[in-house]
Protein backbone atom coordinates (compact mmCIF):
# COMPACT_ATOMS: atom_id res chain seq x y z
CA UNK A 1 -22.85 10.25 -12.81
CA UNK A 2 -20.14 8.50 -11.02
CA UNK A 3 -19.22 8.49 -7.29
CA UNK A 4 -15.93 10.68 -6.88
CA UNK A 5 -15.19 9.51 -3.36
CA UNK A 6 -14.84 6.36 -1.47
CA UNK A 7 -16.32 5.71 1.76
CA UNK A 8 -16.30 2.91 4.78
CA UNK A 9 -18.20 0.45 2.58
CA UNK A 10 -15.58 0.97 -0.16
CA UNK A 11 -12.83 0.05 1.50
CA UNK A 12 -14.01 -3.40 3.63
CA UNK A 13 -15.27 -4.44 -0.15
CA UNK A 14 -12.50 -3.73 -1.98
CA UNK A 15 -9.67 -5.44 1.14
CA UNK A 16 -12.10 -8.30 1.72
CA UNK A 17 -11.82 -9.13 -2.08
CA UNK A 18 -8.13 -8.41 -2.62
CA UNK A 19 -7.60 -11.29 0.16
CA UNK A 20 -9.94 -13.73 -1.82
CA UNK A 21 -9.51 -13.36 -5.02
CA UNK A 22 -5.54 -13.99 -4.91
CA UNK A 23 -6.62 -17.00 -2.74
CA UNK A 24 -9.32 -18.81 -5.51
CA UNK A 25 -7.11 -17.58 -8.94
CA UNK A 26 -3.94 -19.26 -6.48
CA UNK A 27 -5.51 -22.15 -5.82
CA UNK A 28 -7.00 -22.66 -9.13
CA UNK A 29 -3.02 -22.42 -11.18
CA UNK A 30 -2.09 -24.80 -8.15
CA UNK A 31 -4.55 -27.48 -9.36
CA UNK A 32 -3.83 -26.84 -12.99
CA UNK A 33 -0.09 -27.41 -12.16
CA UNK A 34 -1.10 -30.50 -10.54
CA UNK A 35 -2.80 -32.15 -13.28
CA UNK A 36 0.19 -31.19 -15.78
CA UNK A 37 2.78 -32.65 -13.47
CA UNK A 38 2.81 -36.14 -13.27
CA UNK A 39 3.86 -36.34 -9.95
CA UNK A 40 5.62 -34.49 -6.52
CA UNK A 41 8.94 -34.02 -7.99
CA UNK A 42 7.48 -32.91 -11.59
CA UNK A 43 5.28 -30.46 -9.36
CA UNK A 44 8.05 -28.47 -8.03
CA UNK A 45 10.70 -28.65 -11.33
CA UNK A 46 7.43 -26.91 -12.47
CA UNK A 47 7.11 -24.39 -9.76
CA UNK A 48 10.86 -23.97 -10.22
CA UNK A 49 11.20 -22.83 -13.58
CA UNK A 50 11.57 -19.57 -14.49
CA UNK A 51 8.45 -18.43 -16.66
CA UNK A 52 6.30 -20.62 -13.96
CA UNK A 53 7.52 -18.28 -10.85
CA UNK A 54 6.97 -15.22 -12.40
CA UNK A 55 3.54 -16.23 -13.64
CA UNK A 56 2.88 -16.88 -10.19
CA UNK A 57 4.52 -14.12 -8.54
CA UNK A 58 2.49 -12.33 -10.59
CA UNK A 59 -1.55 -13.97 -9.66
CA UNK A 60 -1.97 -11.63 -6.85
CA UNK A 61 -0.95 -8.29 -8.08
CA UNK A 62 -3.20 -9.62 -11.04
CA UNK A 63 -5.82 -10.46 -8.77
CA UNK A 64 -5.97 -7.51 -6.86
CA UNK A 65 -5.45 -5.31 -9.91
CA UNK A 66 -8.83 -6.98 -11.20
CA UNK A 67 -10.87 -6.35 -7.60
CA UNK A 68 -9.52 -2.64 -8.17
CA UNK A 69 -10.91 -2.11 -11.77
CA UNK A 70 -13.82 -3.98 -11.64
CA UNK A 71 -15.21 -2.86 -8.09
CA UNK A 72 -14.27 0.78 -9.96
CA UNK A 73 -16.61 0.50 -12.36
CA UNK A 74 -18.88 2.82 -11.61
CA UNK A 75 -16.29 5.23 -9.50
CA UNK A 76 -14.43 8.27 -10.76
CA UNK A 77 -11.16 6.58 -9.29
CA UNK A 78 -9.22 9.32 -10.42
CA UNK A 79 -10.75 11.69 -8.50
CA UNK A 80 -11.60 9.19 -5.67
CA UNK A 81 -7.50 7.28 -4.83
CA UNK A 82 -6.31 10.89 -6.09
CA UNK A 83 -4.78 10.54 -8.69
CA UNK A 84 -3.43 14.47 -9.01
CA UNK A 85 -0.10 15.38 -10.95
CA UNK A 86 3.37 16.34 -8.46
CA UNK A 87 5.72 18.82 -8.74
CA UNK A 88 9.34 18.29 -9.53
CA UNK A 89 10.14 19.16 -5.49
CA UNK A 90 7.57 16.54 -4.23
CA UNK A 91 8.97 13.96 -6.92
CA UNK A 92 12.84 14.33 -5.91
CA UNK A 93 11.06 14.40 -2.05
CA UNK A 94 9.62 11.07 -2.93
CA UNK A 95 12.97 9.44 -4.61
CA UNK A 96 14.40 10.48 -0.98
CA UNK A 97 11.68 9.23 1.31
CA UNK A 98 11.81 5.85 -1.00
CA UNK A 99 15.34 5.17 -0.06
CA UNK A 100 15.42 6.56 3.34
CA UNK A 101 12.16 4.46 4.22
CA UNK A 102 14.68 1.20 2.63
CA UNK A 103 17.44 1.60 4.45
CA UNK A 104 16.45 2.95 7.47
CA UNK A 105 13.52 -0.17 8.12
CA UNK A 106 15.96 -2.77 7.18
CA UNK A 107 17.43 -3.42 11.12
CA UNK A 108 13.71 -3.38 12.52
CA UNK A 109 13.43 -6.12 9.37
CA UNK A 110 16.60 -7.97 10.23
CA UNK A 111 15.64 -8.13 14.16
CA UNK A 112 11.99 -9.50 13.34
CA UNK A 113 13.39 -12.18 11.04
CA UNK A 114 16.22 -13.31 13.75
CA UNK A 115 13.69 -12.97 16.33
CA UNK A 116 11.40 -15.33 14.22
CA UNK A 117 14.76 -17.47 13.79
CA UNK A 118 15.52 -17.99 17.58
CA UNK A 119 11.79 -19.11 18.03
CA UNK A 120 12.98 -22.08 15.42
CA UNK A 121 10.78 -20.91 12.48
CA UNK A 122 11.85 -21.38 9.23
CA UNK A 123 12.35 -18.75 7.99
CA UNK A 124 13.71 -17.40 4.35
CA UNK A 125 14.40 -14.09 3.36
CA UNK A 126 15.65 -14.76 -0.08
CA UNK A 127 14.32 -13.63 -3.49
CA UNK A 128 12.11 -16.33 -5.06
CA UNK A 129 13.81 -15.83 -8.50
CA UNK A 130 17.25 -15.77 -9.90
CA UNK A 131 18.51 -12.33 -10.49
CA UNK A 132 22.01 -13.03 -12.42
CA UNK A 133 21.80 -10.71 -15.46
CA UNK A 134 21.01 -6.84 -16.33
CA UNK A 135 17.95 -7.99 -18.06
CA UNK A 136 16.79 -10.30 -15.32
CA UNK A 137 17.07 -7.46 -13.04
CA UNK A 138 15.24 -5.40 -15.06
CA UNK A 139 12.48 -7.90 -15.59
CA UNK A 140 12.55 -8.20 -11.69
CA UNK A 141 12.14 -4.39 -11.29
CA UNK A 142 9.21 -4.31 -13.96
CA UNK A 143 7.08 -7.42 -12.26
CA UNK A 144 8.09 -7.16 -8.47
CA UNK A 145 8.69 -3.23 -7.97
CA UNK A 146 6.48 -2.00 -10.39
CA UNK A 147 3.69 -3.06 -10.76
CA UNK A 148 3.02 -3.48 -6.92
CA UNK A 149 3.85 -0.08 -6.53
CA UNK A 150 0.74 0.80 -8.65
CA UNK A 151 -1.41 -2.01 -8.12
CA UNK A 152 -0.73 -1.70 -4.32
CA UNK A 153 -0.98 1.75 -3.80
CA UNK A 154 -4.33 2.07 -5.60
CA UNK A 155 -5.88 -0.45 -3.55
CA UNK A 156 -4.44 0.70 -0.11
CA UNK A 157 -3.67 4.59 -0.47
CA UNK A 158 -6.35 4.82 -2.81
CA UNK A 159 -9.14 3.12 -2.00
CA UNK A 160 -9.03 2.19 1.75
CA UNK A 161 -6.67 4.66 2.74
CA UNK A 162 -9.46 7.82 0.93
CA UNK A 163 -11.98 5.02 2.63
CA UNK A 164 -11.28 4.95 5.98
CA UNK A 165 -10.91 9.00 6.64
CA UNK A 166 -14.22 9.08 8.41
CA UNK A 167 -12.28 7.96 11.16
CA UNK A 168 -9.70 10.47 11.12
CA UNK A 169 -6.43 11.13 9.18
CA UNK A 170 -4.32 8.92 11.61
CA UNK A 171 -6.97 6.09 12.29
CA UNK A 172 -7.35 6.16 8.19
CA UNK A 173 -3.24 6.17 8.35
CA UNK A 174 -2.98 3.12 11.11
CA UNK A 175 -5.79 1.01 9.50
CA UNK A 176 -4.81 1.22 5.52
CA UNK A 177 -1.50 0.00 7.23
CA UNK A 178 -2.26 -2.34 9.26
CA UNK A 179 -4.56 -4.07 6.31
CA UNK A 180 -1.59 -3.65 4.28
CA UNK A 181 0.81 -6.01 6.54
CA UNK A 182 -2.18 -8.26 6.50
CA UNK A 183 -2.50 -8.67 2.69
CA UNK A 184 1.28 -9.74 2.78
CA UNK A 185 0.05 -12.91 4.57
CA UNK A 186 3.89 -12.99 5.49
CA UNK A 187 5.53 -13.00 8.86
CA UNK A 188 8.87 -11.86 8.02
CA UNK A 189 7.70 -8.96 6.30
CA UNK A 190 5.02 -7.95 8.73
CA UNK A 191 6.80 -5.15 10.58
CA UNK A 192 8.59 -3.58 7.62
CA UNK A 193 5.19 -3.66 5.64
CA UNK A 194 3.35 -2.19 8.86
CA UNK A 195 5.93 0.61 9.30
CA UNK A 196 6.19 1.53 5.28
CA UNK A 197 2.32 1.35 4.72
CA UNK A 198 2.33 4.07 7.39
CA UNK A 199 4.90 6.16 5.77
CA UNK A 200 3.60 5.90 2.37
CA UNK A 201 0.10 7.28 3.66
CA UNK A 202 1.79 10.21 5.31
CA UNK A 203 3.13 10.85 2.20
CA UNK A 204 -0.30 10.37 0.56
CA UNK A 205 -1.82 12.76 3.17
CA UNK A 206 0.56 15.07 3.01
CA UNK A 207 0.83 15.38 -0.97
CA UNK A 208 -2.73 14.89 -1.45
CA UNK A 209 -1.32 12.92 -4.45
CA UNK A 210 -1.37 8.51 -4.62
CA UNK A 211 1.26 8.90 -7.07
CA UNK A 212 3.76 10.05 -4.12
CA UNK A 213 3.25 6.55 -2.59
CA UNK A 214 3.68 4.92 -6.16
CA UNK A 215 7.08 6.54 -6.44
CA UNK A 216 7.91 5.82 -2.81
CA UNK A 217 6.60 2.27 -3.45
CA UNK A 218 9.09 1.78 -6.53
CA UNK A 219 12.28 2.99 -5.63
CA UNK A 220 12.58 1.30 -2.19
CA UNK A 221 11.19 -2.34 -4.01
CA UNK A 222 13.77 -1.31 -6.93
CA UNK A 223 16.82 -0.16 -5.07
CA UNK A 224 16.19 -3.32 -2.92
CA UNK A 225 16.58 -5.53 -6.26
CA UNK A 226 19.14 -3.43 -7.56
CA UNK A 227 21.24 -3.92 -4.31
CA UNK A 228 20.85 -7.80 -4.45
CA UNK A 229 21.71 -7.65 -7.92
CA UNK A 230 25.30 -6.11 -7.16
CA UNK A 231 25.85 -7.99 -3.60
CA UNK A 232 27.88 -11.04 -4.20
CA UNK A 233 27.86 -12.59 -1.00
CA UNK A 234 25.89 -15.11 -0.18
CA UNK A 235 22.47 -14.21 0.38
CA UNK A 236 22.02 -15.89 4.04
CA UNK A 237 23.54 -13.83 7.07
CA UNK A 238 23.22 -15.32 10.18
CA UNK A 239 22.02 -12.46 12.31
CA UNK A 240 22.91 -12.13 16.11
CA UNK A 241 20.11 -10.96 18.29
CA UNK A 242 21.24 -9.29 21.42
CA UNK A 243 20.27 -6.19 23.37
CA UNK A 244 22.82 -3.99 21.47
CA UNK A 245 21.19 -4.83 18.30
CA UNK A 246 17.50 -4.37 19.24
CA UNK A 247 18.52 -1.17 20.04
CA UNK A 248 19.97 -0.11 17.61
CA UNK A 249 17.26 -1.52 15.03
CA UNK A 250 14.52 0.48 17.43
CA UNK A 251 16.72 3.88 17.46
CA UNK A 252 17.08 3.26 13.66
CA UNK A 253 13.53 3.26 13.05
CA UNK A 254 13.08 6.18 14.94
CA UNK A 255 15.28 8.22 13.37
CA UNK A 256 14.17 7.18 10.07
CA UNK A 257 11.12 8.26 10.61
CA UNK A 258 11.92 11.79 12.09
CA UNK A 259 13.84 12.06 8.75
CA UNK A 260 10.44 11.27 6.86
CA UNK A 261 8.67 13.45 8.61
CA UNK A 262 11.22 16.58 8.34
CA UNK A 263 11.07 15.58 4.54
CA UNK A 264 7.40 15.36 4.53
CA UNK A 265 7.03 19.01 6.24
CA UNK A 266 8.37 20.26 2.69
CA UNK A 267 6.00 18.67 0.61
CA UNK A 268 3.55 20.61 -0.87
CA UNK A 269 -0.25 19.58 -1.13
CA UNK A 270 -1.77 19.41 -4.20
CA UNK A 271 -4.85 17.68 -4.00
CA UNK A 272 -7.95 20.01 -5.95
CA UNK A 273 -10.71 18.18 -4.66
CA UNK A 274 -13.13 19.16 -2.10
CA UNK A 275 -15.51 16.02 -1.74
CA UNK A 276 -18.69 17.23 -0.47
CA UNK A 277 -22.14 14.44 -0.45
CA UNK A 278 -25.64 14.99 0.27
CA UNK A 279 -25.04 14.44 4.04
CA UNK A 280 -22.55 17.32 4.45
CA UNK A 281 -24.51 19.47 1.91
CA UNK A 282 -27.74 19.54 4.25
CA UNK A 283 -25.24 21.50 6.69
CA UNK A 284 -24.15 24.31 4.21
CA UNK A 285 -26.44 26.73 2.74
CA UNK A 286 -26.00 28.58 -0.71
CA UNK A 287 -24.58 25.27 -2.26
CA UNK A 288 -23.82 27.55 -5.64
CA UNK A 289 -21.11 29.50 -4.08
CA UNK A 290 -19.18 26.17 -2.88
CA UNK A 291 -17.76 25.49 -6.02
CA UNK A 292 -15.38 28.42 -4.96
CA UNK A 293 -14.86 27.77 -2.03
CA UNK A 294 -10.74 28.52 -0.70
CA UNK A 295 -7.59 25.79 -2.04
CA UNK A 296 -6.71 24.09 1.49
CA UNK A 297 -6.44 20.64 0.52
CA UNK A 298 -8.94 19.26 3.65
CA UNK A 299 -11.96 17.39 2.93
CA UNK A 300 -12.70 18.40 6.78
CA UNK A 301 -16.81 19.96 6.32
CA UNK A 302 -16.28 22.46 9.35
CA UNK A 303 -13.06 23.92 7.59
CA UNK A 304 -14.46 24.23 3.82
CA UNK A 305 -18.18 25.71 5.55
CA UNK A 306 -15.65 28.46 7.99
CA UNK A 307 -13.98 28.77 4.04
CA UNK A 308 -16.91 29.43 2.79
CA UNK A 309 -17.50 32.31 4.83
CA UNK A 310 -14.64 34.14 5.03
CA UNK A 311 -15.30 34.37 1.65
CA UNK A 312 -11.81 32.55 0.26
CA UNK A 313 -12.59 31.48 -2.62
CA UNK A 314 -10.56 29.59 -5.64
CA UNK A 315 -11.57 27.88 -9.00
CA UNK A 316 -9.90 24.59 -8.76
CA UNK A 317 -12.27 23.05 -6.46
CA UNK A 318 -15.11 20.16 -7.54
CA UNK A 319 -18.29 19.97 -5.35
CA UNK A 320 -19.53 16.45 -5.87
CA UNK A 321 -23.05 16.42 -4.11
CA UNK A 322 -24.45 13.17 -6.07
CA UNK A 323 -24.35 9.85 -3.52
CA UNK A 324 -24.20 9.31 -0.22
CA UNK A 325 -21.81 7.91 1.96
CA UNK A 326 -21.56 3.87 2.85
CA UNK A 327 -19.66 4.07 6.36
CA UNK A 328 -20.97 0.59 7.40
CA UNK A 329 -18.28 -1.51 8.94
CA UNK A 330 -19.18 -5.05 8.25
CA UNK A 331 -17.31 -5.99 5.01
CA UNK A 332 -14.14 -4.33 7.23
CA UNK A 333 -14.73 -6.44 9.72
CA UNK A 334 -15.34 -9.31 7.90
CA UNK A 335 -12.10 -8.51 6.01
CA UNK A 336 -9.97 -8.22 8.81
CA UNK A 337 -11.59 -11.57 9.93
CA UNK A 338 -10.48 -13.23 7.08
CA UNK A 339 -6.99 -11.57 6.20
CA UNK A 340 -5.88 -12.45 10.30
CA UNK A 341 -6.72 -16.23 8.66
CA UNK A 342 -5.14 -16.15 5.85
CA UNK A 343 -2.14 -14.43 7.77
CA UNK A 344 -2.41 -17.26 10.40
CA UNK A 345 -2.39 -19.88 7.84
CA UNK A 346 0.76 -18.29 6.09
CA UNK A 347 2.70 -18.51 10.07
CA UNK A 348 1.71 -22.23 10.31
CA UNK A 349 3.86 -22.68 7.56
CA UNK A 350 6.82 -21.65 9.20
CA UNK A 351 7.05 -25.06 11.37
């Protein structure tokens, strides 16, 4: 029978092998490019060309895609990243989180990258392909809005996010975000990445649904495209950092996110999963009776057991009583270790 929940173990694994394996398949299409080009110049008219970027755009959601589904092998991951069906209120909720998330994050973006500008960093905030017709765009929406939004959000709100809740909701919130800035490997997009992982596992928390973060996850990547699409002027903005600004960007990001949270409040949870193991199951008695045990959308032991005897009960709950819980820390550790290199190694760059 297979697992139905992730634990600790789960989610080092899994982030320690989404940061290699986009490193080894990258560096492997990088040599093969090599050896086709003849030399420097042929390199990057290679690079340049259209099919080439996307197919490289495209290695690491690839790569992490294949860490996902073959670490998942032997793991219910629809149960496990929660994959459960939303309503039509948490879905329009969603759409509006998705675009207030995008608009609101973009001065705490702007202030980071002219921040990052000042120090005399190089720094680029343009899209590495052409978008200059409606099927371009569209093509852009499919391979960079997307399919991150599902790759991603498996990975991070579904593995380590679920992973990580040992710790806590919020520590579980904080670290699937901070993990998810570090993946990036990018310095200009560190602090909106940081700030929108931890919205989208709110919204995870909160739904007891992953596909909340998907749709989250796609409309502020595709409104982002579609607004570049439309905006004529030139893509570089020089942008003037001053006190006036950085306050503004900070009070921005405040109120965006007391606007996500008042939309959050109205989301309903819908997660039917009780995940119980053969640890918390030596602290309950008449295991039987569990599976109907009350709907409260906590996998919190000390709620479903005071559940359990009040006698609220419900049929939509699996008891999953099979494995036991991996909540060592090392492959997190060694993760982190390795993601603050590869993040390092990504700033370098910027000189």
């Amino acid at each position: 029978m297979k697992k139905n929940f992730y634990d600790v173990n789960d989610a080092g694994l899994t982030f320690l092998w989404a940061v290699i394996t986009p490193q080894i398949i990258g560096t492997i299409a990088y040599v093969i490019l090599m050896l086709i080009a003849s030399d420097g110049d042929a390199l990057q008219n290679l690079i340049s060309q259209t099919f080439t970027t996307y197919a490289l755009l495209m290695l690491t959601q690839l790569s992490i895609a294949l860490v996902f589904f073959i670490y998942n092998r032997k793991i219910n991951f629809v149960k496990a990243s929660k994959i459960n069906k939303l309503s039509a209120e948490n879905i329009l909720l969603c759409i509006l989180i998705g675009l207030v998330a995008l608009i609101g994050l973009t001065p705490i973006s702007n202030l980071s990258v002219g921040i990052l500008e000042n120090m005399g960093l190089v720094v680029s905030t343009e899209l590495p392909i052409n978008i200059n017709n409606i099927w371009s765009l569209l093509l852009a929406i499919f391979m960079i809005a997307f399919i991150p939004a599902v790759v991603e959000e498996l990975v991070f709100r579904g593995v380590i996010l679920q992973g990580l809740r040992k710790f806590g909701v919020w520590p579980a919130i904080l670290g699937s975000s901070i993990l998810f800035a570090l993946l990036h490997a990018s310095v200009v997009q560190l602090v909106y990445t940081l700030l929108f992982g931890i919205i989208l596992a709110v919204v995870v928390i909160k739904t007891g649904s992953i596909i909340s973060a998907m749709i989250c996850h796609f409309v502020a990547n595709a409104s982002s495209l579609i607004i570049s699409y439309f905006n004529t002027a030139e893509q570089a903005v020089d942008i003037s950092i001053d006190f006036t600004f950085a306050m503004i960007a900070i009070l921005m990001t405040i109120f965006t996110f007391t606007i996500v949270f008042s939309l959050v409040k109205n989301m309903k949870n819908q997660d039917k999963v009780y995940v119980l193991n053969p640890e918390d199951v030596k602290e309950l008695k008449e295991i039987k009776e569990l599976a109907n045990l009350a709907e409260s959308g906590t996998n919190d032991i000390d709620s479903i057991y005071e559940a359990h005897k009040n006698g609220e009960t419900s049929k939509n709950q699996d008891i999953i009583t099979n494995h036991t819980p991996n909540n060592s820390t090392y492959y997190l550790k060694l993760g982190v270790i390795v993601g603050i290199v590869v993040w390092f190694l990504s700033f370098l760059t910027l000189f």
